[in-house]
Every structure is written in structure tokens, then in C-alpha cells.
Protein backbone atom coordinates (compact mmCIF):
# COMPACT_ATOMS: atom_id res chain seq x y z
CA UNK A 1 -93.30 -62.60 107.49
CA UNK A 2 -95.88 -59.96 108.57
CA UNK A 3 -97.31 -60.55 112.51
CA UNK A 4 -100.88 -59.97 111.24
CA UNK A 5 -103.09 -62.70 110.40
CA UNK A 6 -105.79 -62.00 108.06
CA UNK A 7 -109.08 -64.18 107.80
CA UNK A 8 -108.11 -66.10 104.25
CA UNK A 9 -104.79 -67.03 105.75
CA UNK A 10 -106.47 -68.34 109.02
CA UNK A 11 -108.55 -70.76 106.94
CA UNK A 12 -105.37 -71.59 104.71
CA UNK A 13 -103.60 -72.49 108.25
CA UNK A 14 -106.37 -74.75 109.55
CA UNK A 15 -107.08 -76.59 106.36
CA UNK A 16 -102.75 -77.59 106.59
CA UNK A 17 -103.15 -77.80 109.95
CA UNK A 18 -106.80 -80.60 109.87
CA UNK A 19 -105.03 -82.25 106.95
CA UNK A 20 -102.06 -83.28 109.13
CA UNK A 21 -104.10 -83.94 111.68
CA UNK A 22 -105.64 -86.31 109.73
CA UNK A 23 -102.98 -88.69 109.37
CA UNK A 24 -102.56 -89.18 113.59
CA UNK A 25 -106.16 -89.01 114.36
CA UNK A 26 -106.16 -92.35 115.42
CA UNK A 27 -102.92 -91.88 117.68
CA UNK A 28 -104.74 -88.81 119.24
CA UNK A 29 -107.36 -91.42 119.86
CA UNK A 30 -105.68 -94.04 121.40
CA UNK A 31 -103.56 -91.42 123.61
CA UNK A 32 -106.22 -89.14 124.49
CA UNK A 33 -108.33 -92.91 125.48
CA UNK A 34 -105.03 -93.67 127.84
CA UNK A 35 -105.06 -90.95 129.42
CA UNK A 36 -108.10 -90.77 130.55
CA UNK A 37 -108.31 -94.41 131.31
CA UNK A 38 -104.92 -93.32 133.80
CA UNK A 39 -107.06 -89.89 135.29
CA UNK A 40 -109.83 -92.41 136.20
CA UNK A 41 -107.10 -95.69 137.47
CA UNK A 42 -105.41 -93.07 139.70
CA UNK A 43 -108.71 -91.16 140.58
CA UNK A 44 -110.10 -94.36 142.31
CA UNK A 45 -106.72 -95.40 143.73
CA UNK A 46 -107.18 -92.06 145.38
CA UNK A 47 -110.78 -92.25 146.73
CA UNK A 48 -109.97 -96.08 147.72
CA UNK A 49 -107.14 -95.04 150.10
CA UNK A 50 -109.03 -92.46 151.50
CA UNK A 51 -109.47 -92.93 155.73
CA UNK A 52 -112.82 -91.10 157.21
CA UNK A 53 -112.66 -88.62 159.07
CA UNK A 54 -112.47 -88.80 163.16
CA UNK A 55 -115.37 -86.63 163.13
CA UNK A 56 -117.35 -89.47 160.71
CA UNK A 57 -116.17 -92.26 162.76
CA UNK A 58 -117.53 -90.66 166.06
CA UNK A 59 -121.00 -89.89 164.37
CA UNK A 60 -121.41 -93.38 163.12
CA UNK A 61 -120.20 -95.16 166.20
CA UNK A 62 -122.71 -92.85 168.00
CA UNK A 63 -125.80 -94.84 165.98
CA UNK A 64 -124.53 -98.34 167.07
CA UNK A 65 -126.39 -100.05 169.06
CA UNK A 66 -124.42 -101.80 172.36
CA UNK A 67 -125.39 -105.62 172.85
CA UNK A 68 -125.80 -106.19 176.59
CA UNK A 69 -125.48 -109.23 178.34
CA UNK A 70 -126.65 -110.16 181.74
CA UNK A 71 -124.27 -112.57 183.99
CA UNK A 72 -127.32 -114.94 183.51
CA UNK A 73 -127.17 -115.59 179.83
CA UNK A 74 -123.30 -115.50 179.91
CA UNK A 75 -123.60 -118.17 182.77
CA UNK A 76 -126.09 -120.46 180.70
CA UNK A 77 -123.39 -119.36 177.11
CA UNK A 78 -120.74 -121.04 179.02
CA UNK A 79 -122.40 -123.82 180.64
CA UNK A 80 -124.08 -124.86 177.18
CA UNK A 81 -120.68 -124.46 175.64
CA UNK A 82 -119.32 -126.91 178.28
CA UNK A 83 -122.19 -129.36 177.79
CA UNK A 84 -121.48 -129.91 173.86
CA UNK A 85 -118.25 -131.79 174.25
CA UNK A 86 -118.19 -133.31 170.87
CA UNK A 87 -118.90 -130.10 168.58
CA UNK A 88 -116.09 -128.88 170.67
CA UNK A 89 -113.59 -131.64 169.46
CA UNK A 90 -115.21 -131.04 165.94
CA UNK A 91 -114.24 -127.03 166.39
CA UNK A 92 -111.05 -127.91 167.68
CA UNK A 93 -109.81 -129.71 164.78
CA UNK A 94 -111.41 -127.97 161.97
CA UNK A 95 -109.36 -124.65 163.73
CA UNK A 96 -105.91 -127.18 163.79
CA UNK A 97 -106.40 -128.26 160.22
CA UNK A 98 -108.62 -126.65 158.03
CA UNK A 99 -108.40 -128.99 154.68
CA UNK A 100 -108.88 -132.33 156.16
CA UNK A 101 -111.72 -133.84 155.07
């Protein structure tokens, strides 16, 4: 067998080698489809595991804006919260048993 590869026998090779081809062109299908569906399953398991950065938690903490509550309106939270005795019993047992009707 010579090493040199003329331009007729190229044509020969890839005319044997498309007709085989043929016959598993729908198994190269359905593989090639699986494999990229698996790139793009473990692509997003990737990204979706992903933690920020410190540096990106600091700069978005930074833009939060801090509620601030005088002792006044905690005084009058807490006094309201005493005064409604019976949504407190209704709180109470919806926290104890969730279902009941």
C-alpha cells in the first residue's frame, strides 16, 4: 500500500466512508443530541451551585437600605401587639397546628 493519497482515491474513500455513514446517521443523531443535552444538564448544575463572590456580596449589601426604628414606634409595636389578644390566640394555634381547619 503506497503512503500517498492521490485526489481520485480521496473521493473513492469518502464516498465508502458517507455510505457507511449512512446506515448510523440516526445513532450519530441521537448520541450527538445526548450529549449535548448532558454539556447543557451539567453546565447549569454548574452555574446553579455557583456562591458570589465576597467582593459581590459587600457591593450589594452596600446599596441596602437600613430600616430604623425609634424606641417610640417599637413602644406603640409592642403595646398594639399586647392589645390584640385574640389574633394572638388565632397566631398561636395556626403556628401549633397548621392543618386544622
Amino acid at each position: 500500500m503506497s503512503k500517498d493519497i492521490d485526489v481520485k482515491q480521496l473521493g473513492t474513500i469518502g464516498k465508502s466512508a458517507l455510505h457507511v455513514l449512512q446506515k448510523y446517521v440516526g445513532f450519530i443523531f441521537i448520541i450527538g443530541t445526548l450529549l449535548i443535552y448532558a454539556f447543557l444538564v451539567f453546565r447549569i448544575s454548574t452555574l446553579a451551585q455557583m456562591e458570589p463572590t465576597e467582593d459581590a456580596v459587600l457591593e450589594n449589601t452596600k446599596n441596602v437600605k437600613r430600616l430604623k426604628l425609634d424606641q417610640n414606634s417599637i413602644s406603640k409595636i409592642e403595646e398594639l401587639e399586647d392589645q390584640s389578644i385574640g389574633v394572638q390566640s388565632l397566631f398561636e394555634t395556626a403556628r401549633d397546628n397548621p392543618f386544622q381547619d
